[in-house]
Protein backbone atom coordinates (compact mmCIF):
# COMPACT_ATOMS: atom_id res chain seq x y z
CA UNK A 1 -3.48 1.84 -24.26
CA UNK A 2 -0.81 3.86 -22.48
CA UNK A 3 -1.57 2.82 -18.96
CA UNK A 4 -0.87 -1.16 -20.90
CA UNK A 5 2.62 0.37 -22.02
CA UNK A 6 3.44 1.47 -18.37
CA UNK A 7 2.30 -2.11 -17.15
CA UNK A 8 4.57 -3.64 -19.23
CA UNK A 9 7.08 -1.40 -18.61
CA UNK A 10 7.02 -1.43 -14.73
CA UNK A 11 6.32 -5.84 -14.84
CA UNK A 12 9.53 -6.09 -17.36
CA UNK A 13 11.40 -4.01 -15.12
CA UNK A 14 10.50 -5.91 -11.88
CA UNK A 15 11.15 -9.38 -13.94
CA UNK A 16 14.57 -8.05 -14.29
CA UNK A 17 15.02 -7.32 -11.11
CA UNK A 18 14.17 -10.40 -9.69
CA UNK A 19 15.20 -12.87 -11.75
CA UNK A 20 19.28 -11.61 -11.59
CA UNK A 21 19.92 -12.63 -14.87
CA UNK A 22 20.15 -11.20 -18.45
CA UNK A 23 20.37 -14.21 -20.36
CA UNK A 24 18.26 -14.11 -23.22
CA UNK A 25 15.86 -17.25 -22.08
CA UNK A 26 14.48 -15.28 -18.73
CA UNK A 27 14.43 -11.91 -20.40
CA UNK A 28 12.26 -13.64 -23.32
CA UNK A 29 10.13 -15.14 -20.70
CA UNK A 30 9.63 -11.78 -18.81
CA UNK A 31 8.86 -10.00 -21.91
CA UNK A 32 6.55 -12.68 -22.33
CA UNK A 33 5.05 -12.27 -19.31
CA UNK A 34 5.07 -9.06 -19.12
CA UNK A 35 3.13 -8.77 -22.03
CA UNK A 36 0.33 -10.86 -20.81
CA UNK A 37 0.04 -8.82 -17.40
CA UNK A 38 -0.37 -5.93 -19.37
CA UNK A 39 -3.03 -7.51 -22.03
CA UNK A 40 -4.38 -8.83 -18.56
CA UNK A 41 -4.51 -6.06 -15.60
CA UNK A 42 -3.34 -2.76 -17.64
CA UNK A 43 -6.68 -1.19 -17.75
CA UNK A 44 -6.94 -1.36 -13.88
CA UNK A 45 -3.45 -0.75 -12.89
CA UNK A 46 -3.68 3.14 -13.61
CA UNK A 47 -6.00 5.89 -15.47
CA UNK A 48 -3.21 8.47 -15.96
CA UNK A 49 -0.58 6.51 -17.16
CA UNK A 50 1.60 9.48 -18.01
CA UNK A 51 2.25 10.49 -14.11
CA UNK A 52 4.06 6.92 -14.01
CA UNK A 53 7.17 8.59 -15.82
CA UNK A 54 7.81 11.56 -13.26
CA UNK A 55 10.60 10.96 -11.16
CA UNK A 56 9.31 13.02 -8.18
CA UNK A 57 6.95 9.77 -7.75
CA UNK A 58 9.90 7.10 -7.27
CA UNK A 59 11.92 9.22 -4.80
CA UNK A 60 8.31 9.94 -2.74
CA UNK A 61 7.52 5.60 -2.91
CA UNK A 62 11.05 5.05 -1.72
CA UNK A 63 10.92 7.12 1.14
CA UNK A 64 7.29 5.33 1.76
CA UNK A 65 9.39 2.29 2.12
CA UNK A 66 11.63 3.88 4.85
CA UNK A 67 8.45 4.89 6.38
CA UNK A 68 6.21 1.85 6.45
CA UNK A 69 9.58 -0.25 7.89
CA UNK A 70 9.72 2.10 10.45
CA UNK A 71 5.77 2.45 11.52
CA UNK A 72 5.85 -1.78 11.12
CA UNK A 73 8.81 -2.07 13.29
CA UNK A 74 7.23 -0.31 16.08
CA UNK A 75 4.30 -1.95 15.86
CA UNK A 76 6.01 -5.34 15.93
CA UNK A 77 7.38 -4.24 19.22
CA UNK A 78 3.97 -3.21 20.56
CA UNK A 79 2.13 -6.32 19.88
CA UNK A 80 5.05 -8.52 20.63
CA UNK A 81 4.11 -6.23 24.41
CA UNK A 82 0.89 -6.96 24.18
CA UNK A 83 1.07 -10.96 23.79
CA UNK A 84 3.95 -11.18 27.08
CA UNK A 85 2.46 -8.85 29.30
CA UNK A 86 0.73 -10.62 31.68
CA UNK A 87 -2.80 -9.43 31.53
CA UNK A 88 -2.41 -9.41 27.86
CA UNK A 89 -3.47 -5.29 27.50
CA UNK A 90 -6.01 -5.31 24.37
CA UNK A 91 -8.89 -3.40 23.43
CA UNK A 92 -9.88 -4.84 20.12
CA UNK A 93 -12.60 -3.17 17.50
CA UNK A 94 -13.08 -1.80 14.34
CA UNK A 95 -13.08 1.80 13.35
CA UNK A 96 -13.95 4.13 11.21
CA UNK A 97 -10.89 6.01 9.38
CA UNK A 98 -11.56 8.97 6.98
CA UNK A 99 -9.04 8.77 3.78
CA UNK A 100 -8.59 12.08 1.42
CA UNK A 101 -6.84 9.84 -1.05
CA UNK A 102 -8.88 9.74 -4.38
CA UNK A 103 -7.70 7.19 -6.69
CA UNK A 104 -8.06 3.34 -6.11
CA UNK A 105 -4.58 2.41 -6.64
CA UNK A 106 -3.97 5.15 -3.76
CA UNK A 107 -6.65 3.30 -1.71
CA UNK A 108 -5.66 0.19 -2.24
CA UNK A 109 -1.91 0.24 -0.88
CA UNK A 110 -3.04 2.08 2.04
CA UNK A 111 -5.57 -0.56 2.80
CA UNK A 112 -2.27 -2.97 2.14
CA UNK A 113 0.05 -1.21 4.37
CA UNK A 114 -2.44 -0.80 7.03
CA UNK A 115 -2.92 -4.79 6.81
CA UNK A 116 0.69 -5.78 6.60
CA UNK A 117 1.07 -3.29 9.91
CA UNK A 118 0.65 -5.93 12.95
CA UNK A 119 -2.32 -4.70 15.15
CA UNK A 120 -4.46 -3.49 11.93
CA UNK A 121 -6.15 -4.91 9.54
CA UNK A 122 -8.29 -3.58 7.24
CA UNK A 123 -11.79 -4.92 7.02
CA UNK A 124 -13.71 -2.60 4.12
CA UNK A 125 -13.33 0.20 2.03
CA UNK A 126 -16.04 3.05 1.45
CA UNK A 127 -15.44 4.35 -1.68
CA UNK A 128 -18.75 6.59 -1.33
CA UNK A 129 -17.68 8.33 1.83
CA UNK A 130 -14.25 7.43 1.46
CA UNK A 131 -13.47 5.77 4.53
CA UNK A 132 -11.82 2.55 5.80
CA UNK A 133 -13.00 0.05 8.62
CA UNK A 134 -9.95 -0.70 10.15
CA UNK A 135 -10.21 -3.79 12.95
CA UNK A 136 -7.79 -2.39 15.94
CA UNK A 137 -5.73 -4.49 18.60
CA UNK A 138 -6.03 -1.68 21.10
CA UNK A 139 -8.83 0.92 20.54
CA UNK A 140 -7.66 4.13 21.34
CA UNK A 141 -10.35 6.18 20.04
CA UNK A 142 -13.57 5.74 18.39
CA UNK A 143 -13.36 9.40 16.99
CA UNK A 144 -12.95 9.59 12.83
CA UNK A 145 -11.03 12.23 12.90
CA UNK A 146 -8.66 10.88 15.94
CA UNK A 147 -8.63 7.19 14.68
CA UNK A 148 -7.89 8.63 11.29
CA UNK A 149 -4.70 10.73 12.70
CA UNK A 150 -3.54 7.93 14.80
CA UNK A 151 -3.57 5.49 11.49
CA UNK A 152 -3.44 6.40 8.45
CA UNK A 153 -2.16 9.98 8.33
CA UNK A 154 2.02 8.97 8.14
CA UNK A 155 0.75 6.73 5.33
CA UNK A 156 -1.66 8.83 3.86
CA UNK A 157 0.37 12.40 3.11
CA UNK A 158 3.45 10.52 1.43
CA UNK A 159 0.92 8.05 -0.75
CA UNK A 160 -1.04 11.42 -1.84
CA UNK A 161 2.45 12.50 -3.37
CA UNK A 162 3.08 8.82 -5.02
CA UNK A 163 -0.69 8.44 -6.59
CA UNK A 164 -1.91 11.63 -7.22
C-alpha cells in the first residue's frame, strides 16, 4: 500500500510539473490520473517505499542528471567521429558487464541510461548473475571486469546511492 501512496505522490507531482498550470480542471485530471498509475504500476514501482521520502536520494538523482548529460555528450561526439572519419573506425559486439546494483528499479535505469548513451545499447539483463549484455560500437575489451569499468561504473556508484 505505501509504495501506491509514493506512486501517486511522485505521478501528481510530475503532472504538476508538466502541465504548468494549477487550474482546478488539469489538477483534477492529474489526481485522476495519478490515481490510476498508482492502482496500476504501484506494486512494481518500489518495495521500500519509505526510502522515497529521504532527501539524500533527490540531491544524489540530480547530480545523476549532470552526470549522464555529460557521459552522453561525449559520446555524441565520439560516434558523430566515428560516422565522418573516413574508414569509419568501429569494432562492434556485445559484452558482458557485471552490475553490483540489487534492486530492479536500480537495474532498470542503468539498462536505460546505458541505451539512451549513443554507442550502447543494452541487449539483456541477468538477474541470476547480475550482469548486462551490452551491444558496443567500438569493443574495447572483452574482459567483465574491464568492460564493466569502462561502462557502467560512473553510472553505477551514483545509482547505488539513488536506489539502495
Amino acid at each position: 500500500m505505501r509504495s501506491r501512496i509514493v506512486t501517486f505522490i511522485i505521478s501528481f507531482i510530475v503532472w504538476s510539473l508538466l502541465s504548468f498550470s494549477l487550474d482546478w480542471q488539469h489538477l483534477l485530471v492529474g489526481l485522476l490520473a495519478s490515481f490510476i498509475a498508482a492502482l496500476m504500476i504501484g506494486d512494481m514501482f518500489t518495495s521500500q517505499a519509505h526510502k522515497w521520502f529521504s532527501l539524500r536520494r533527490y540531491r544524489w538523482f540530480i547530480f545523476y542528471v549532470f552526470v549522464f548529460i555529460w557521459e552522453c555528450l561525449k559520446a555524441n561526439l565520439d560516434v558523430a567521429y566515428r560516422v565522418l572519419h573516413p574508414r569509419l573506425p568501429i569494432n562492434p559486439g556485445i559484452v558482458k558487464v557485471k552490475t553490483h546494483l540489487k534492486t530492479e528499479t536500480g537495474l532498470t535505469f542503468l539498462a536505460n541510461f546505458i541505451t539512451l548513451t549513443p554507442g550502447t545499447f543494452s541487449v539483456d539483463i541477468d538477474r541470476k548473475n547480475q550482469c548486462l549484455y551490452i551491444h558496443w560500437i567500438d569493443v574495447k575489451s572483452q574482459d567483465v571486469e574491464e568492460a564493466s569499468r569502462i561502462i557502467v561504473s560512473n553510472f553505477e556508484r551514483i545509482l547505488k546511492e539513488v536506489f539502495e
